[in-house]
PDB file of N, CA and C in Angstrom:
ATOM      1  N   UNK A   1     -10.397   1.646  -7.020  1.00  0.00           N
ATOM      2  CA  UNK A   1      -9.211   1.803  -7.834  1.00  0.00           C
ATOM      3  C   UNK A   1      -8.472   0.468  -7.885  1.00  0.00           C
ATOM      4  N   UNK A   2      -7.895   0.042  -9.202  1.00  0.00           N
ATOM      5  CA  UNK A   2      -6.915  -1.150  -8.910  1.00  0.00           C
ATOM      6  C   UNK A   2      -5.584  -0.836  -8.408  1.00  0.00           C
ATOM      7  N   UNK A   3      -5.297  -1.781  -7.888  1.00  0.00           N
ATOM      8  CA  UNK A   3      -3.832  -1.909  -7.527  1.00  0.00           C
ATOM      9  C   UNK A   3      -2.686  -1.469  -8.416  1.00  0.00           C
ATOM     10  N   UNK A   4      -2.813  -1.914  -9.934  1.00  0.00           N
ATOM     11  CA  UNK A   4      -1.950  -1.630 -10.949  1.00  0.00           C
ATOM     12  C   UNK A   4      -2.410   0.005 -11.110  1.00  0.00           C
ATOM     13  N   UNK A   5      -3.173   0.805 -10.821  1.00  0.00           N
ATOM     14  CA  UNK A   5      -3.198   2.143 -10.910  1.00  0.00           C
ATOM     15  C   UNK A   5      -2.903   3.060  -9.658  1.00  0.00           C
ATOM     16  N   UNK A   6      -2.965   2.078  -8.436  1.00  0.00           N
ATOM     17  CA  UNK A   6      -2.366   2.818  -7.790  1.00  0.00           C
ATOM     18  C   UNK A   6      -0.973   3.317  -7.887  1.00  0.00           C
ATOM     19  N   UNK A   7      -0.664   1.844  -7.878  1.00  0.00           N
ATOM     20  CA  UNK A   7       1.091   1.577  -8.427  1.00  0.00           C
ATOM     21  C   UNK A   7       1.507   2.781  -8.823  1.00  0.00           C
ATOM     22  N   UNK A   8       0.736   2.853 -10.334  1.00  0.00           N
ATOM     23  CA  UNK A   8       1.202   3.880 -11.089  1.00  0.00           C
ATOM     24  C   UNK A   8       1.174   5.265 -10.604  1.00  0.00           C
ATOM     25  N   UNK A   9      -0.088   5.867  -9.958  1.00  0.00           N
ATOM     26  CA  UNK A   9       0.037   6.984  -9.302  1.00  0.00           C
ATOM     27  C   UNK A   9       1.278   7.496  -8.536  1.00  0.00           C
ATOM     28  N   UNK A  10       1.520   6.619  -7.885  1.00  0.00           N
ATOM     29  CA  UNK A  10       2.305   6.467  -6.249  1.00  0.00           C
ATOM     30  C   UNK A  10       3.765   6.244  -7.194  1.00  0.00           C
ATOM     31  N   UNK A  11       3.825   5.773  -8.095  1.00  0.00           N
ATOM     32  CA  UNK A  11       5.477   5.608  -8.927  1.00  0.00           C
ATOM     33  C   UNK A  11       5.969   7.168  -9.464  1.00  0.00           C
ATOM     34  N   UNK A  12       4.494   7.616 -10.294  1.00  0.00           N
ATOM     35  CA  UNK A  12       4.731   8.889 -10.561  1.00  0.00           C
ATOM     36  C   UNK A  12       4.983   9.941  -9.770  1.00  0.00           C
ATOM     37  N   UNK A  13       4.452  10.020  -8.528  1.00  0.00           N
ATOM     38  CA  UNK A  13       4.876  10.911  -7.518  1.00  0.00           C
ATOM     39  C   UNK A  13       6.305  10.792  -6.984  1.00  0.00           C
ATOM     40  N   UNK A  14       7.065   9.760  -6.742  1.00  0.00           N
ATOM     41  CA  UNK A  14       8.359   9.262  -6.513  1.00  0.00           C
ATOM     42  C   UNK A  14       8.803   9.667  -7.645  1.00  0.00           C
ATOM     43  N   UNK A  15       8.512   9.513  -8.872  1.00  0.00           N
ATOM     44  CA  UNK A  15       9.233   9.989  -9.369  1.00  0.00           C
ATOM     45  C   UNK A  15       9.588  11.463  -9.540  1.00  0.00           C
ATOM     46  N   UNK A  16       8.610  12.258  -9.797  1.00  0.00           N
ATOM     47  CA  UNK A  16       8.595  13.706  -9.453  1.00  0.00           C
ATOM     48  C   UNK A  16       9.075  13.893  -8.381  1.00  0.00           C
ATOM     49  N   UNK A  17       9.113  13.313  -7.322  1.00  0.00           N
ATOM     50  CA  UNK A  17      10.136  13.995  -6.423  1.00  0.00           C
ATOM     51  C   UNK A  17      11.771  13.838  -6.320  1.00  0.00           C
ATOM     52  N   UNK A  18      12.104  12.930  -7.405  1.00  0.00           N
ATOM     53  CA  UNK A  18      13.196  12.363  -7.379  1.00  0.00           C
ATOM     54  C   UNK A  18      13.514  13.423  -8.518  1.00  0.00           C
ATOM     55  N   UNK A  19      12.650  14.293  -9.274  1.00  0.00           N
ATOM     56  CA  UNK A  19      13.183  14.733 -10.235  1.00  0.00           C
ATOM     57  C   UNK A  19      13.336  13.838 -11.866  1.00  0.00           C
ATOM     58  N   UNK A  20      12.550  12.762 -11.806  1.00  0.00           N
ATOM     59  CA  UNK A  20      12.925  11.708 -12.792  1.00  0.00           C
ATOM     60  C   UNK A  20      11.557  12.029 -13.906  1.00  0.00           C
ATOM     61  N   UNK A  21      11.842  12.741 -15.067  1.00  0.00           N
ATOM     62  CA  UNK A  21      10.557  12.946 -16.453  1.00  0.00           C
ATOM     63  C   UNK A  21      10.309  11.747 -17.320  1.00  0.00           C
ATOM     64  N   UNK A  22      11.057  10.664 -17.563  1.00  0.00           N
ATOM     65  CA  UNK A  22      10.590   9.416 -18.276  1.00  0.00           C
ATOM     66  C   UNK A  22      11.175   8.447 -17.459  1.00  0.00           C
ATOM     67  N   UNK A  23      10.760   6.935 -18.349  1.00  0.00           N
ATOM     68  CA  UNK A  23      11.100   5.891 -17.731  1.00  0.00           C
ATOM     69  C   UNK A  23      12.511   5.390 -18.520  1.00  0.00           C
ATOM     70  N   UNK A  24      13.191   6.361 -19.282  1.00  0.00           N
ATOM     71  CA  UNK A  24      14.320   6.329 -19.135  1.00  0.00           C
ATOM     72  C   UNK A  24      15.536   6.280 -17.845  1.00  0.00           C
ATOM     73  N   UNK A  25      14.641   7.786 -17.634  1.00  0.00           N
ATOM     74  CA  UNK A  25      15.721   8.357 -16.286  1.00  0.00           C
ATOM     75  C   UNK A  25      14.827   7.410 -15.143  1.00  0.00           C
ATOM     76  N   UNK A  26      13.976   6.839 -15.070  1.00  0.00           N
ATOM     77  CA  UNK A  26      13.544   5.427 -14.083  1.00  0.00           C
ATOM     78  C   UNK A  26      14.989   4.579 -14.089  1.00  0.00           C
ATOM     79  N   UNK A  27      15.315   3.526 -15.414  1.00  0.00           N
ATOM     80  CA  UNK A  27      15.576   2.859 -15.770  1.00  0.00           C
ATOM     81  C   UNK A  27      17.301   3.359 -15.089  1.00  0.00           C
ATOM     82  N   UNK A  28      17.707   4.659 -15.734  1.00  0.00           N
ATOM     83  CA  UNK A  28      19.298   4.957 -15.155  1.00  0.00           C
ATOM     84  C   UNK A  28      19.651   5.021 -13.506  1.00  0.00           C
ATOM     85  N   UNK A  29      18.391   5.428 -12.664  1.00  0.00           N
ATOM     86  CA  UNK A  29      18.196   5.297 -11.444  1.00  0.00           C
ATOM     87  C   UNK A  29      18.615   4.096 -10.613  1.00  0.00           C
ATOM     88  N   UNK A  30      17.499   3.136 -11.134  1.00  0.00           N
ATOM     89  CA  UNK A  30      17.212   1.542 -10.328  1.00  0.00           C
ATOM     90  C   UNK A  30      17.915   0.298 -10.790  1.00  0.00           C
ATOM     91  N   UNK A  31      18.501   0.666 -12.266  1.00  0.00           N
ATOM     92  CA  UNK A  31      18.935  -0.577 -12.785  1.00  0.00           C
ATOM     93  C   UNK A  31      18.320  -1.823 -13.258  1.00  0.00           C
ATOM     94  N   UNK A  32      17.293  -1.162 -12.825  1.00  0.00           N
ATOM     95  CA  UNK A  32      15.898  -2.140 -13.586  1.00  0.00           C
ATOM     96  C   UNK A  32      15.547  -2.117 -15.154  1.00  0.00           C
ATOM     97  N   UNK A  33      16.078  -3.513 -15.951  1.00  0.00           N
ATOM     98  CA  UNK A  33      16.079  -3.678 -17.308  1.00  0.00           C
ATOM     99  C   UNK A  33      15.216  -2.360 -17.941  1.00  0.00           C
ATOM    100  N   UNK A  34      15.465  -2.085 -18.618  1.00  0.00           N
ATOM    101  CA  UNK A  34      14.809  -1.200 -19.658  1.00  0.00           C
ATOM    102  C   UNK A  34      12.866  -2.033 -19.808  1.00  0.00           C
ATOM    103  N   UNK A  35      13.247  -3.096 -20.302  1.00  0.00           N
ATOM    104  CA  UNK A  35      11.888  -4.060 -21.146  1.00  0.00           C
ATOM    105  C   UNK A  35      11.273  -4.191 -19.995  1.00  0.00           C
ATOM    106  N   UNK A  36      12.158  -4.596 -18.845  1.00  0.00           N
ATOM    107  CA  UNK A  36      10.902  -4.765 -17.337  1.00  0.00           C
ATOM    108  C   UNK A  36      10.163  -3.575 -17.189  1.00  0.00           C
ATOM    109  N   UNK A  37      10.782  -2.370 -17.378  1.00  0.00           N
ATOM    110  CA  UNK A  37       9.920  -1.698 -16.672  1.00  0.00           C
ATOM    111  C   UNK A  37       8.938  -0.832 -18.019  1.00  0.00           C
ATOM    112  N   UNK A  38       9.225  -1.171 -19.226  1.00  0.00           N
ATOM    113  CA  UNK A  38       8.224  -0.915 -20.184  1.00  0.00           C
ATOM    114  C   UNK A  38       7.121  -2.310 -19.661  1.00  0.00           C
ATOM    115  N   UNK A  39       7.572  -3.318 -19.810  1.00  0.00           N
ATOM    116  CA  UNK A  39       6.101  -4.440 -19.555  1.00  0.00           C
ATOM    117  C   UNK A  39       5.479  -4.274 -18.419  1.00  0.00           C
ATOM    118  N   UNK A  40       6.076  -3.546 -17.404  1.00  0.00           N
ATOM    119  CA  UNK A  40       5.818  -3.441 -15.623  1.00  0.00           C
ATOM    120  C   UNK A  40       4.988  -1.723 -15.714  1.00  0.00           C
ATOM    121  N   UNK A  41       5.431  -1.217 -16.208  1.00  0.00           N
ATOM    122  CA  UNK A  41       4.902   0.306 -15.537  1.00  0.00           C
ATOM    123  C   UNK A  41       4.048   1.285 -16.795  1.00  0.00           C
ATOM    124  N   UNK A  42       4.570   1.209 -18.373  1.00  0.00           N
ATOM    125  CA  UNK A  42       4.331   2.060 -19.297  1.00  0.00           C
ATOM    126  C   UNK A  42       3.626   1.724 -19.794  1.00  0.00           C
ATOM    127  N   UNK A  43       2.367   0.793 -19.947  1.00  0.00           N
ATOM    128  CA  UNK A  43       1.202   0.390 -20.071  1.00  0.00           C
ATOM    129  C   UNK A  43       0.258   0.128 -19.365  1.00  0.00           C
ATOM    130  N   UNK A  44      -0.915   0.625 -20.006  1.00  0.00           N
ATOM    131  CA  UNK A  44      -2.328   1.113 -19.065  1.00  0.00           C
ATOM    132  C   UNK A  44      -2.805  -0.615 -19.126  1.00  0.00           C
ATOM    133  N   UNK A  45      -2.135  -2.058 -19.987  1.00  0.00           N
ATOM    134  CA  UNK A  45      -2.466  -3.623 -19.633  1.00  0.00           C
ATOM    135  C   UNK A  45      -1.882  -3.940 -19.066  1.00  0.00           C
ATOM    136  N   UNK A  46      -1.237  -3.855 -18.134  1.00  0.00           N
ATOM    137  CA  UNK A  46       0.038  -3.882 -17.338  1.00  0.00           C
ATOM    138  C   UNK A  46      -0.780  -4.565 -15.892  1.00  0.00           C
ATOM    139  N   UNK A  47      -0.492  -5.504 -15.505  1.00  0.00           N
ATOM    140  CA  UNK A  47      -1.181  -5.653 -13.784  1.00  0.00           C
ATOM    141  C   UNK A  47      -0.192  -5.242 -12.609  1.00  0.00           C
ATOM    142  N   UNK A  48      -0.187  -5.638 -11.671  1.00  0.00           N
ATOM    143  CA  UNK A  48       0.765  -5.103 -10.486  1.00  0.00           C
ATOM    144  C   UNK A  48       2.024  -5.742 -10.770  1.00  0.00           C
ATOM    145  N   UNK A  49       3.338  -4.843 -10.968  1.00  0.00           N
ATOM    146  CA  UNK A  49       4.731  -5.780 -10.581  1.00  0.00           C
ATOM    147  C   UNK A  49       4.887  -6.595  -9.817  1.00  0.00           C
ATOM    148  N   UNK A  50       5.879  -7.353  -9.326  1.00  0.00           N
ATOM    149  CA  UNK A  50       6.503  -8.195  -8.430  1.00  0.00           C
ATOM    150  C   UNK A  50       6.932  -7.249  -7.668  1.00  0.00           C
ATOM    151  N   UNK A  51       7.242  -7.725  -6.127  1.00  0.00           N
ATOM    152  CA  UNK A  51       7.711  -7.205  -5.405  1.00  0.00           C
ATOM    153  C   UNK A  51       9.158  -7.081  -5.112  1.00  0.00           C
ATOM    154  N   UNK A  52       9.423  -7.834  -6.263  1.00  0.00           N
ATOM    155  CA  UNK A  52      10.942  -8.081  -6.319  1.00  0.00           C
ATOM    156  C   UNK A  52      11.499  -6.603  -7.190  1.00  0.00           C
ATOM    157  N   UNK A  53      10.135  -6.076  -8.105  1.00  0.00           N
ATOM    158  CA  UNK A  53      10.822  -5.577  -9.402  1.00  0.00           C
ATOM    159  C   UNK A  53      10.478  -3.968  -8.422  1.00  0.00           C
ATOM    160  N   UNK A  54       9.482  -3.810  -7.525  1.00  0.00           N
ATOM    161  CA  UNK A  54       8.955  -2.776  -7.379  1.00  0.00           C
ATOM    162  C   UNK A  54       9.860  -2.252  -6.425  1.00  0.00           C
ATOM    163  N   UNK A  55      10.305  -3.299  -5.333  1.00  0.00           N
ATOM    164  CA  UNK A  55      11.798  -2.937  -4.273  1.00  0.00           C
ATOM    165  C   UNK A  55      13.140  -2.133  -4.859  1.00  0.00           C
ATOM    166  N   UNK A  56      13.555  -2.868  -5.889  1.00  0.00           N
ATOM    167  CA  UNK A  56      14.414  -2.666  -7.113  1.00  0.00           C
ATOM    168  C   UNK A  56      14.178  -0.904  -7.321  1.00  0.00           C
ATOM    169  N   UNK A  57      12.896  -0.586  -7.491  1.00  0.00           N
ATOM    170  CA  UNK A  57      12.459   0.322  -8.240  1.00  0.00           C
ATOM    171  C   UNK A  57      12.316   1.361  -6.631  1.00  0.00           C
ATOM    172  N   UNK A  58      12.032   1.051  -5.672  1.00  0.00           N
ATOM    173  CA  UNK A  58      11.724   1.963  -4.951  1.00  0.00           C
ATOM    174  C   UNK A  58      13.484   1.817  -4.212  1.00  0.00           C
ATOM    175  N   UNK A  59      14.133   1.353  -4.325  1.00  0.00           N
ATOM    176  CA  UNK A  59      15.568   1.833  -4.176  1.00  0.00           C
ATOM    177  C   UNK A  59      16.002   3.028  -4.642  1.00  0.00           C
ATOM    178  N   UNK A  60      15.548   2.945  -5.728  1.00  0.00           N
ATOM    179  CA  UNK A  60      16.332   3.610  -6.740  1.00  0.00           C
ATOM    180  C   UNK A  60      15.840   5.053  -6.624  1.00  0.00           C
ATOM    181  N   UNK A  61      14.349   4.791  -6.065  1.00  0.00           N
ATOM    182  CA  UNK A  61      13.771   6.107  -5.573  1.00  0.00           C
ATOM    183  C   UNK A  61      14.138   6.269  -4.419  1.00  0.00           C
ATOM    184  N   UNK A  62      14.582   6.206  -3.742  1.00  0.00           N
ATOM    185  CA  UNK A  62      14.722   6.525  -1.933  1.00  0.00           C
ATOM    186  C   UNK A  62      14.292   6.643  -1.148  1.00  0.00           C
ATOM    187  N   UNK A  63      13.171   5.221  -1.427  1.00  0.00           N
ATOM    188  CA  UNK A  63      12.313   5.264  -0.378  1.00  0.00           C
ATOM    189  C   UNK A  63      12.338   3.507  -0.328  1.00  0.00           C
ATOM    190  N   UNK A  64      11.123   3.153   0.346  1.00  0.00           N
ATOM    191  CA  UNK A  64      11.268   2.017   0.465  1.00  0.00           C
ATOM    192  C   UNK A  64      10.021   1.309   0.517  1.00  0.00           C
ATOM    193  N   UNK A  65       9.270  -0.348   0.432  1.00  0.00           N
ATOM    194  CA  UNK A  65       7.580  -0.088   0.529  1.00  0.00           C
ATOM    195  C   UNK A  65       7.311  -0.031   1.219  1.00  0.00           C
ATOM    196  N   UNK A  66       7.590  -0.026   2.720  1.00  0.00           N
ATOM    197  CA  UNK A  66       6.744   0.885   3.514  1.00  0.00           C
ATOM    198  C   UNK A  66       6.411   1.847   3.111  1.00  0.00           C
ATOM    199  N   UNK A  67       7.079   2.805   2.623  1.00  0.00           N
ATOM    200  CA  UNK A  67       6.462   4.483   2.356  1.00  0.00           C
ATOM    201  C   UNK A  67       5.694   4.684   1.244  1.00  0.00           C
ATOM    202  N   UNK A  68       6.677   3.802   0.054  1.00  0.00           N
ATOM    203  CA  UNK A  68       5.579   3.794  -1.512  1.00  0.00           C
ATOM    204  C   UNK A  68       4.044   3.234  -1.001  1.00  0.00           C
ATOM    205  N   UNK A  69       4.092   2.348  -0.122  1.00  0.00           N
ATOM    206  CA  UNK A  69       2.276   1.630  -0.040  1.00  0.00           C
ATOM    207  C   UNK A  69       1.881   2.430   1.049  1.00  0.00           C
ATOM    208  N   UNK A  70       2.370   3.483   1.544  1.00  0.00           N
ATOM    209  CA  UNK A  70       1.870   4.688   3.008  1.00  0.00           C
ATOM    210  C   UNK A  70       0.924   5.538   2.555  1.00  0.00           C
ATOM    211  N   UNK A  71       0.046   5.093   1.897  1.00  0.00           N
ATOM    212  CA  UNK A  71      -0.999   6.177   0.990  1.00  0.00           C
ATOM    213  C   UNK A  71      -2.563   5.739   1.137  1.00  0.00           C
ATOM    214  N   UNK A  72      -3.596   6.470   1.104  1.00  0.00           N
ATOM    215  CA  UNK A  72      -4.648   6.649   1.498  1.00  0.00           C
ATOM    216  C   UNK A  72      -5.506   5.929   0.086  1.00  0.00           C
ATOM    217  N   UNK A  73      -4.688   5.652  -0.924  1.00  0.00           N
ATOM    218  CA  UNK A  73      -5.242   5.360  -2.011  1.00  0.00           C
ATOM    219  C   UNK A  73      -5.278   3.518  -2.116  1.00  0.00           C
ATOM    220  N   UNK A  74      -4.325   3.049  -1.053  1.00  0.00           N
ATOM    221  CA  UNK A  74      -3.841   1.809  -1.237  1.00  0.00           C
ATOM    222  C   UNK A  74      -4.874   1.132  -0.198  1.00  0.00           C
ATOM    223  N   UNK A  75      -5.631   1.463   0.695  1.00  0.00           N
ATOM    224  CA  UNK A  75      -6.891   0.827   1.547  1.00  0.00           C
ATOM    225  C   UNK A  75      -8.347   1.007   0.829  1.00  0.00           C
ATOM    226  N   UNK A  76      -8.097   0.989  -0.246  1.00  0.00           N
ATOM    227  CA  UNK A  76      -9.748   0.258  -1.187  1.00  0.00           C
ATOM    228  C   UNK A  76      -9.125   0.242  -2.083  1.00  0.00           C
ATOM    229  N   UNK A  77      -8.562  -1.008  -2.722  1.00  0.00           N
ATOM    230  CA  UNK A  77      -8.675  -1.780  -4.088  1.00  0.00           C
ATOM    231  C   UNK A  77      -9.093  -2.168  -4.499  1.00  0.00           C
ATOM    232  N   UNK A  78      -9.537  -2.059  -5.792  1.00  0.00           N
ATOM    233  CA  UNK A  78      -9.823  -3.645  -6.420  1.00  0.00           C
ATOM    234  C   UNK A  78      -8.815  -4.560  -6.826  1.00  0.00           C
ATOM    235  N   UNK A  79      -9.193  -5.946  -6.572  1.00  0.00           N
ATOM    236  CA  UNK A  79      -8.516  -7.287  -7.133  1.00  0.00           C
ATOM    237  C   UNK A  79      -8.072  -6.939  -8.525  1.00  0.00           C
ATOM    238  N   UNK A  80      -6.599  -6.833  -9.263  1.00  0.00           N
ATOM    239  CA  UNK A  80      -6.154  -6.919 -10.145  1.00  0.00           C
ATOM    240  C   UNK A  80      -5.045  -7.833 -10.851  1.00  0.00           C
ATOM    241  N   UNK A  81      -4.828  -8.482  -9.834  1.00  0.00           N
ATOM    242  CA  UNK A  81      -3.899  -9.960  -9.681  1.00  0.00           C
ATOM    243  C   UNK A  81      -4.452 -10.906 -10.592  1.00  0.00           C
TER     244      UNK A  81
END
């Protein structure tokens, strides 16, 4: 699996638990530009965020990356950098 799909998996679950259905209600959460997180998350050409943008983003979820990267999916990647 790549990295940029894990991402995405592991964002979508945070988000469902946060209760959040688009990347609108992302965006009202974290405070993370609108356009960042369309170029960062809502496209399948999209590579891995920054860790700057993904912290931002896992604030806003209530968690933090320790817990977002605490997943069984994130120990075999492929290189997507």
């Amino acid at each position: 699996m790549k990295l940029s799909d894990a991402i995405d998996k592991r964002l979508k679950y945070f988000m469902k638990l946060n209760n959040i259905h688009s990347w609108w209600g992302l965006y009202k959460v974290t405070g993370v530009p609108k356009s960042t997180i369309n170029s960062n998350f809502s496209s399948k050409e999209t590579k891995a965020p920054s860790l700057v943008i993904l912290t931002q983003v896992c604030n806003g979820l209530n968690t933090n990356l320790q817990d977002f990267f605490n997943d069984e999916m994130f120990r075999d990647i492929d290189d997507d950098l």
